[in-house]
PDB file of N, CA and C in Angstrom:
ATOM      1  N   UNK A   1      27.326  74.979  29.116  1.00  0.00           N
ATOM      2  CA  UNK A   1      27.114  74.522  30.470  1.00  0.00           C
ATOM      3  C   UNK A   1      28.443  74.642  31.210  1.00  0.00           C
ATOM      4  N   UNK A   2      27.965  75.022  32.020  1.00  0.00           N
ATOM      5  CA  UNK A   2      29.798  75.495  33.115  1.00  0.00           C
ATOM      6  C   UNK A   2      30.086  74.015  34.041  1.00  0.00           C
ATOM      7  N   UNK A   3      31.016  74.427  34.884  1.00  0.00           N
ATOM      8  CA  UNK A   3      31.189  73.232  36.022  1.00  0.00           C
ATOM      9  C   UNK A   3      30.101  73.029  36.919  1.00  0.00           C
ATOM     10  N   UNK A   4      29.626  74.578  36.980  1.00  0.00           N
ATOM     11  CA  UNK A   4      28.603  74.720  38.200  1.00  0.00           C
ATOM     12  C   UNK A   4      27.679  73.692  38.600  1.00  0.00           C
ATOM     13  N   UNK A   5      26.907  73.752  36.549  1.00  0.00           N
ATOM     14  CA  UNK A   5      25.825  72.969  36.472  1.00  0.00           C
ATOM     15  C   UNK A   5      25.892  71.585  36.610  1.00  0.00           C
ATOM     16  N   UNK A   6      26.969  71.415  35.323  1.00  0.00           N
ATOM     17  CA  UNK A   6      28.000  69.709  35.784  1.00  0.00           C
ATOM     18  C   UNK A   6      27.662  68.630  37.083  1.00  0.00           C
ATOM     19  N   UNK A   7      28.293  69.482  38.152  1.00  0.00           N
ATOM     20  CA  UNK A   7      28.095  69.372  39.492  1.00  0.00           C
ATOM     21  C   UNK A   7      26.838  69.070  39.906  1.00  0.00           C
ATOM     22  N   UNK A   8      25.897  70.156  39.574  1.00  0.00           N
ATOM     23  CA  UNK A   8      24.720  69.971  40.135  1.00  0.00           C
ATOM     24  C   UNK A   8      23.722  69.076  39.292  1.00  0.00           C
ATOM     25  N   UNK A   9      24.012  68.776  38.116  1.00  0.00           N
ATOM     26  CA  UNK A   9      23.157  67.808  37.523  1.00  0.00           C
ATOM     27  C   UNK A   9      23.359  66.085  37.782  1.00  0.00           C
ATOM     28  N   UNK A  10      25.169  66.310  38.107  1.00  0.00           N
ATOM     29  CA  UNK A  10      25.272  64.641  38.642  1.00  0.00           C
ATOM     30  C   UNK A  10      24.542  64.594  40.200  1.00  0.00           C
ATOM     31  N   UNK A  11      24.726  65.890  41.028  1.00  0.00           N
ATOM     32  CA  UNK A  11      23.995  64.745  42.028  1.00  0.00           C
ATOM     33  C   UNK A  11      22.854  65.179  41.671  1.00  0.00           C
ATOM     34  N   UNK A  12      21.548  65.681  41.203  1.00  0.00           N
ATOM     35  CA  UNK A  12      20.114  65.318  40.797  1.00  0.00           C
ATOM     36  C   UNK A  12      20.022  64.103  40.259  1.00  0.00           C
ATOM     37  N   UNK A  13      21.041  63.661  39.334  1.00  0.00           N
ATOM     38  CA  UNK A  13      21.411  62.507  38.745  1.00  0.00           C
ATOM     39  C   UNK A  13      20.964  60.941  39.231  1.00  0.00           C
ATOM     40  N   UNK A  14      22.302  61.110  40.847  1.00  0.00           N
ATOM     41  CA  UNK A  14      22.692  60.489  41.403  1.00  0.00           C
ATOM     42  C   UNK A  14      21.265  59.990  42.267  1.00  0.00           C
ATOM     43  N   UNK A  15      20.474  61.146  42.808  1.00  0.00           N
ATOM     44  CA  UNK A  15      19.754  61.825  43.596  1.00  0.00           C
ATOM     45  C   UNK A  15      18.071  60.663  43.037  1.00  0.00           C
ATOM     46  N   UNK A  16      18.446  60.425  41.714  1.00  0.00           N
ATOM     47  CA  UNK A  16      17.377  60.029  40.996  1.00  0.00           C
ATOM     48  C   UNK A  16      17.199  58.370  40.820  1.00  0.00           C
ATOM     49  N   UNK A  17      18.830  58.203  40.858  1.00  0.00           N
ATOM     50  CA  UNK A  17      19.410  56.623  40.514  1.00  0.00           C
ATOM     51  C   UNK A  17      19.122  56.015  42.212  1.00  0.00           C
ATOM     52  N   UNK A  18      19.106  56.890  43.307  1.00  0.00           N
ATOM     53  CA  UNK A  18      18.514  55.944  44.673  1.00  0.00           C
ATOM     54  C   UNK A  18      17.378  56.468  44.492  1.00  0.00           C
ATOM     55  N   UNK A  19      17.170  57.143  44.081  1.00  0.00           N
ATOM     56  CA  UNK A  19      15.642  57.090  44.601  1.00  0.00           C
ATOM     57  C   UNK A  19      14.974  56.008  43.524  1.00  0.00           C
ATOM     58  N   UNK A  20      15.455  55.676  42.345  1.00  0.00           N
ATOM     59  CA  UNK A  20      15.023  54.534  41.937  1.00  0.00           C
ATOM     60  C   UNK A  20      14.980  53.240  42.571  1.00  0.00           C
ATOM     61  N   UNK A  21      16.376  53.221  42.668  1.00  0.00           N
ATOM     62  CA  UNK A  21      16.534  51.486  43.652  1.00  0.00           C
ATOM     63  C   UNK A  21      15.964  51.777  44.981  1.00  0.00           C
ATOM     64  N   UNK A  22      15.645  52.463  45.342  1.00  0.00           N
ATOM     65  CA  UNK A  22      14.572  52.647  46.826  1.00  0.00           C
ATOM     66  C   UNK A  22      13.647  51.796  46.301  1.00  0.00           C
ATOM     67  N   UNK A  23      12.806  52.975  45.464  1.00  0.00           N
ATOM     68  CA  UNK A  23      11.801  52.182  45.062  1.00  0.00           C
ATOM     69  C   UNK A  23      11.444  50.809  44.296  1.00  0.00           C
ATOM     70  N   UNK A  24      12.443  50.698  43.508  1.00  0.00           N
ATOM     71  CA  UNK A  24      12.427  48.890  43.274  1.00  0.00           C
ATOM     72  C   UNK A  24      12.615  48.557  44.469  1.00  0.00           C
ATOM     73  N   UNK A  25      13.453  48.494  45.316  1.00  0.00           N
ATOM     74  CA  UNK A  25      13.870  47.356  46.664  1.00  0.00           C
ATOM     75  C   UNK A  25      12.501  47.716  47.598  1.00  0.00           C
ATOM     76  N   UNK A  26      11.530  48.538  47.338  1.00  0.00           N
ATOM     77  CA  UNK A  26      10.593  48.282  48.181  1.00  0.00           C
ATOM     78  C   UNK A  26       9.380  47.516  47.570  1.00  0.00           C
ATOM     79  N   UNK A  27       9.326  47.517  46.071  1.00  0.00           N
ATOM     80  CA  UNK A  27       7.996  47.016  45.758  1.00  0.00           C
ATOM     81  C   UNK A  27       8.347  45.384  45.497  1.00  0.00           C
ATOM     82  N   UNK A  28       9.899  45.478  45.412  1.00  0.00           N
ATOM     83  CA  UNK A  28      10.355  44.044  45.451  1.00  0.00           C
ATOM     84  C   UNK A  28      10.112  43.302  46.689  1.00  0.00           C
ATOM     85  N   UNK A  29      10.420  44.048  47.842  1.00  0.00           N
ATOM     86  CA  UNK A  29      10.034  43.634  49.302  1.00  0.00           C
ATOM     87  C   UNK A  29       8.510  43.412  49.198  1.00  0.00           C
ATOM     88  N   UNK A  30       7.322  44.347  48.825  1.00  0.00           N
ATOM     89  CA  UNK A  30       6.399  44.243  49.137  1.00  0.00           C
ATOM     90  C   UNK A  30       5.528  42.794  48.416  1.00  0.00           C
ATOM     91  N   UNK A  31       6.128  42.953  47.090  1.00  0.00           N
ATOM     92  CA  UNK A  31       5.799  41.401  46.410  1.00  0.00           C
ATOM     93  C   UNK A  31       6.319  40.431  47.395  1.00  0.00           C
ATOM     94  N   UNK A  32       7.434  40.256  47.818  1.00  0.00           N
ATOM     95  CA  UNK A  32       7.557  38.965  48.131  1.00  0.00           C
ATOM     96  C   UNK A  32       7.264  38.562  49.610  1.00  0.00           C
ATOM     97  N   UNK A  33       6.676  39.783  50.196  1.00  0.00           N
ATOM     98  CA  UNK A  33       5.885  39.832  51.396  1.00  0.00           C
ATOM     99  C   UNK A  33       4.485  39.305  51.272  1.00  0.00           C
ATOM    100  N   UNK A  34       3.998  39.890  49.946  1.00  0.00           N
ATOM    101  CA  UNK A  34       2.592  39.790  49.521  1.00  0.00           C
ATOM    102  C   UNK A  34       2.463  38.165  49.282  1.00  0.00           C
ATOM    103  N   UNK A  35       3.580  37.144  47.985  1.00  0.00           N
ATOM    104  CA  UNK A  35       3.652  35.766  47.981  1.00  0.00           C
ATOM    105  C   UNK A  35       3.816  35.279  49.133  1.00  0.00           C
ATOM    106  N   UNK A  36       4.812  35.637  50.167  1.00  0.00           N
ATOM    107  CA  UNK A  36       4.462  34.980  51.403  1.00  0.00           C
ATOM    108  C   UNK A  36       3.498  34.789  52.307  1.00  0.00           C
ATOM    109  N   UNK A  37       2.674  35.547  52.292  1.00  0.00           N
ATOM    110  CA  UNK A  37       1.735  35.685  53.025  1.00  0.00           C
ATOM    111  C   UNK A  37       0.535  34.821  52.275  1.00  0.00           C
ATOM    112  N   UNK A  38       0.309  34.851  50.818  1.00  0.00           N
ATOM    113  CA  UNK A  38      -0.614  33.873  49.931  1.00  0.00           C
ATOM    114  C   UNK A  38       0.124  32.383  50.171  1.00  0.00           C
ATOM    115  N   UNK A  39       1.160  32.327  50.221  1.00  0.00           N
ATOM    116  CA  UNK A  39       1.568  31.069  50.417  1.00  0.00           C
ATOM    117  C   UNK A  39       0.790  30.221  51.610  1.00  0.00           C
ATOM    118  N   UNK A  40       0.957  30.915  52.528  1.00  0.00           N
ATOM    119  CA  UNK A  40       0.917  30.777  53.883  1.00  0.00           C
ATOM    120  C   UNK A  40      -0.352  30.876  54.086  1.00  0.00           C
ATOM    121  N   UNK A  41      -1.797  31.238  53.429  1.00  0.00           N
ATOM    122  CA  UNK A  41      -2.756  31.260  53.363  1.00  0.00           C
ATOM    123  C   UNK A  41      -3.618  30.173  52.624  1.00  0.00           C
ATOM    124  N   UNK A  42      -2.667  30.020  51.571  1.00  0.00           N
ATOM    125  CA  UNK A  42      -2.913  28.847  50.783  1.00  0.00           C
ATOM    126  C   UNK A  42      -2.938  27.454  51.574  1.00  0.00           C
ATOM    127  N   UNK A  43      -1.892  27.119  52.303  1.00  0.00           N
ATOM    128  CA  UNK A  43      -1.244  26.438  53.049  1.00  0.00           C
ATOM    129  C   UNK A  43      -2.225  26.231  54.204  1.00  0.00           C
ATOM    130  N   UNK A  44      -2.867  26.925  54.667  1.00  0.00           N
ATOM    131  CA  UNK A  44      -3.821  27.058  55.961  1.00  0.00           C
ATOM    132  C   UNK A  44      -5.234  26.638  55.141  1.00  0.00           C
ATOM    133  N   UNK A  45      -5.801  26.845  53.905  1.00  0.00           N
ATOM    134  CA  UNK A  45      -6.598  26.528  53.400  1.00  0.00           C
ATOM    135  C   UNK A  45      -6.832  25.144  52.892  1.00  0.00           C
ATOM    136  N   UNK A  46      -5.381  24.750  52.783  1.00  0.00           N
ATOM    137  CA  UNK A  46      -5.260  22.979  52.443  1.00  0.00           C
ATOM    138  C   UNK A  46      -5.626  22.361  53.596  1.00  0.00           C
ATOM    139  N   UNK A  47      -5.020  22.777  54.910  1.00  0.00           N
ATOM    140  CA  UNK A  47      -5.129  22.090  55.950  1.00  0.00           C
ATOM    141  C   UNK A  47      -6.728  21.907  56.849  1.00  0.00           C
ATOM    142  N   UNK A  48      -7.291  23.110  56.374  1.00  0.00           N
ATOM    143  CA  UNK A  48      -8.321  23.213  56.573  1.00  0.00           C
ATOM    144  C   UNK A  48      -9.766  22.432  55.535  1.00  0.00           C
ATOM    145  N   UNK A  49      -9.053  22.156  54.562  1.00  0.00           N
ATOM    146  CA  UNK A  49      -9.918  21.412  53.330  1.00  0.00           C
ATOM    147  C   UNK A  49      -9.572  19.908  53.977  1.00  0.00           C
ATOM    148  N   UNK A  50      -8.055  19.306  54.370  1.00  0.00           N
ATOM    149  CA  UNK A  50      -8.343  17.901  55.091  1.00  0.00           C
ATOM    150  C   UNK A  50      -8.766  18.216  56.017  1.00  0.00           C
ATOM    151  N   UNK A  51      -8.853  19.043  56.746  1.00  0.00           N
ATOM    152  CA  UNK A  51      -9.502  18.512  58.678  1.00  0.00           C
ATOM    153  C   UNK A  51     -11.126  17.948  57.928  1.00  0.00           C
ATOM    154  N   UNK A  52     -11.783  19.233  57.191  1.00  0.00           N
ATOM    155  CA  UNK A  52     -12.791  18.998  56.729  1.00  0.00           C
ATOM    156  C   UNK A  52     -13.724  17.543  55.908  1.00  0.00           C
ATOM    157  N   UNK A  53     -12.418  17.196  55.057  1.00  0.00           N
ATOM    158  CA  UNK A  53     -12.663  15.811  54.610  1.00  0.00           C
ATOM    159  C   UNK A  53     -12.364  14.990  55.509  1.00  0.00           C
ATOM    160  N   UNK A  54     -11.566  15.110  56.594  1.00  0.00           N
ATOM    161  CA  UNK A  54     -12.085  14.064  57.607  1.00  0.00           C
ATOM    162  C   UNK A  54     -12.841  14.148  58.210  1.00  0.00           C
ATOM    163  N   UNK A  55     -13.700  15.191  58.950  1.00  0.00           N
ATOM    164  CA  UNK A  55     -14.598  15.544  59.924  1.00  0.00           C
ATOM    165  C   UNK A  55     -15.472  14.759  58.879  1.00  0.00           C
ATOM    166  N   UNK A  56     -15.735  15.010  57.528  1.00  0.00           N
ATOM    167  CA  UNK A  56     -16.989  14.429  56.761  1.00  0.00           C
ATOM    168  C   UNK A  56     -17.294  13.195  56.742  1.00  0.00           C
ATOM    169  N   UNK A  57     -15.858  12.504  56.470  1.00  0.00           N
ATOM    170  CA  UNK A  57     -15.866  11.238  56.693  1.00  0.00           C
ATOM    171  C   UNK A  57     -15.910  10.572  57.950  1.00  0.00           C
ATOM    172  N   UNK A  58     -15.830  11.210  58.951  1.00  0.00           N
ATOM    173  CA  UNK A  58     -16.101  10.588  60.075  1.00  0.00           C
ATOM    174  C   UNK A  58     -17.639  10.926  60.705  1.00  0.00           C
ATOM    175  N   UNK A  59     -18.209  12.022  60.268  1.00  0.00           N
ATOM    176  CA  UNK A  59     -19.638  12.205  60.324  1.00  0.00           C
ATOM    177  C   UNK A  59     -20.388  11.336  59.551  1.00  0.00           C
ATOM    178  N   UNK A  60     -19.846  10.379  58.302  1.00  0.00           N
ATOM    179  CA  UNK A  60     -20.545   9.470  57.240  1.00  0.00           C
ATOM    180  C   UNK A  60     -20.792   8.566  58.298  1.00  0.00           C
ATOM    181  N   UNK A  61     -19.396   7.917  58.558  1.00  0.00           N
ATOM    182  CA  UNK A  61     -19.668   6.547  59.561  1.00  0.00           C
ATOM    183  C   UNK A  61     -20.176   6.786  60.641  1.00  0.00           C
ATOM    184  N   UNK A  62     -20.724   7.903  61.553  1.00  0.00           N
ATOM    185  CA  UNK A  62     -21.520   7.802  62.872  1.00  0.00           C
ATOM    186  C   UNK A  62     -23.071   7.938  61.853  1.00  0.00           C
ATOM    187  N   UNK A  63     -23.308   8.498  60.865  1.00  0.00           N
ATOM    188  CA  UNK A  63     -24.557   8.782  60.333  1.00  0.00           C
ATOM    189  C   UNK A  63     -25.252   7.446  60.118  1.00  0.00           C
ATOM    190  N   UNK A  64     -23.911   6.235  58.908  1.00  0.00           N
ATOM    191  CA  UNK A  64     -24.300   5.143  58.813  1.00  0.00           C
ATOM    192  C   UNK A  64     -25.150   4.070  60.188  1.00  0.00           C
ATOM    193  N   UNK A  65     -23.928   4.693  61.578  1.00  0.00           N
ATOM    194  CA  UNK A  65     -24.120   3.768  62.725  1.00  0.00           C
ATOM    195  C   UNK A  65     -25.498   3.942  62.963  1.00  0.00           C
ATOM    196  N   UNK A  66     -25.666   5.361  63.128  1.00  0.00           N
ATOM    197  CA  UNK A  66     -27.145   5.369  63.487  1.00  0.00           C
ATOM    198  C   UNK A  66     -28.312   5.104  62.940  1.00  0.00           C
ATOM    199  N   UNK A  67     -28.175   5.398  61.457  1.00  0.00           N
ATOM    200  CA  UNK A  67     -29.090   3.962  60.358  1.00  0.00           C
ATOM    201  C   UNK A  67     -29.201   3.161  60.673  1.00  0.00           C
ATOM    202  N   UNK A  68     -28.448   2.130  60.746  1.00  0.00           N
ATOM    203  CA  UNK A  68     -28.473   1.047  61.286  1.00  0.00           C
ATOM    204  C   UNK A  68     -29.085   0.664  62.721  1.00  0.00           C
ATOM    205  N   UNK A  69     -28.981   1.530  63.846  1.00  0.00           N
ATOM    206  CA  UNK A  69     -29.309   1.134  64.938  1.00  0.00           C
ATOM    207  C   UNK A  69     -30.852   2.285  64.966  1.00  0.00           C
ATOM    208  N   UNK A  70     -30.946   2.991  64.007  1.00  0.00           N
ATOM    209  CA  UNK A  70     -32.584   2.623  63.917  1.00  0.00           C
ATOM    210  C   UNK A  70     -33.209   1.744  63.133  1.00  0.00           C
ATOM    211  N   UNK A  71     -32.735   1.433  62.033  1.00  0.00           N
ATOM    212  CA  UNK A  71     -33.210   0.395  61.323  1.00  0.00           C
ATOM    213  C   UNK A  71     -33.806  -0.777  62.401  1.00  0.00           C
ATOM    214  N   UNK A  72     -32.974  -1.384  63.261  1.00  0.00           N
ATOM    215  CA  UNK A  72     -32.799  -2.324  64.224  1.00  0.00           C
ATOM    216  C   UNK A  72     -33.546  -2.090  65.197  1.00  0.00           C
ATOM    217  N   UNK A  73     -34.020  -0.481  66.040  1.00  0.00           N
ATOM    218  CA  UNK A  73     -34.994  -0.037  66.623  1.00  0.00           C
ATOM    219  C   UNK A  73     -36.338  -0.306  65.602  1.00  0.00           C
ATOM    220  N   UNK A  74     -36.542   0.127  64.573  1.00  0.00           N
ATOM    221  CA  UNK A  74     -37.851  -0.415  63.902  1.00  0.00           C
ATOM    222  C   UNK A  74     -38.257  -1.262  63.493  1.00  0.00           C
ATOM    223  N   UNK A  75     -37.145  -2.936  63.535  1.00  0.00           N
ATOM    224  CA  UNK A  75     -37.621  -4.155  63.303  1.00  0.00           C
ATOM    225  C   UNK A  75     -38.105  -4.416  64.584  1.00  0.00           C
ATOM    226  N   UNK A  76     -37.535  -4.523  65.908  1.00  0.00           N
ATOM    227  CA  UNK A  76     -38.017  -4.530  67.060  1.00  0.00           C
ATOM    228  C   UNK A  76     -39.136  -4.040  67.240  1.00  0.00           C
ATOM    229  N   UNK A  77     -39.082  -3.015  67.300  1.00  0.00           N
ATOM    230  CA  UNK A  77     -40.712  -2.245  67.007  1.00  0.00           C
ATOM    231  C   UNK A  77     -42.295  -2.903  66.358  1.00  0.00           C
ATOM    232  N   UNK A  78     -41.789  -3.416  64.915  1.00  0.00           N
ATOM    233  CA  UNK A  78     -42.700  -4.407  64.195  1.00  0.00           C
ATOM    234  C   UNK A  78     -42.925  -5.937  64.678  1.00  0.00           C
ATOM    235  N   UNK A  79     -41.859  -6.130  65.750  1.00  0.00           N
ATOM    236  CA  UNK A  79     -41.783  -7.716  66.373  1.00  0.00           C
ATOM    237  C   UNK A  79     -42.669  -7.248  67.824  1.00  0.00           C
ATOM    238  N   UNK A  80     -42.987  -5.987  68.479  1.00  0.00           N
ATOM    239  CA  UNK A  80     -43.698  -6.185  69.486  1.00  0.00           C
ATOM    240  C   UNK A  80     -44.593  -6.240  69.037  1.00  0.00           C
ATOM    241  N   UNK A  81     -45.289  -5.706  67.569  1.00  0.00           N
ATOM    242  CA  UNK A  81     -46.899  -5.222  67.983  1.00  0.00           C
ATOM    243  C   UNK A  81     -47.137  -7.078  67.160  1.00  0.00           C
TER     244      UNK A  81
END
C-alpha cells in the first residue's frame, strides 16, 4: 500500500467516524424528542383522568339531589290523592 492509498483510506475513515456520530446524535435526538413528547402526553392524560373524577363526582351529588327531590315529589303526590 503506498501513501496514496494511506491518505485516501483515513479520510473514508474519517468520512465514516461522522457519519457515525451524525447518526447516533440524531437517533439520540429523536428518542429524547419521542420521551418528551410521551411525557407530556402522559401528563395531559393524568389531568384529564382528574377533571374526569371530578366531573363524576360532582355528577353523583346533583344525581343524589335529584333522588331526593323526587322522592319528595312522590310522597307529596301519595298525600294528595
Amino acid at each position: 500500500m503506498t501513501m496514496n492509498y494511506a491518505g485516501m483510506l483515513f479520510a473514508f475513515g474519517f468520512m465514516l467516524l461522522v457519519t457515525a456520530v451524525i447518526i447516533a446524535c440524531i437517533v439520540w435526538a429523536a428518542s429524547t424528542t419521542k420521551a418528551k413528547a410521551s411525557a407530556a402526553r402522559e401528563a395531559n392524560y393524568r389531568e384529564l383522568a382528574e377533571k374526569a373524577s371530578l366531573d363524576a363526582a360532582e355528577i353523583k351529588a346533583s344525581l343524589a339531589e335529584i333522588k331526593g327531590r323526587v322522592s319528595t315529589i312522590e310522597r307529596m303526590m301519595r298525600e294528595v290523592e
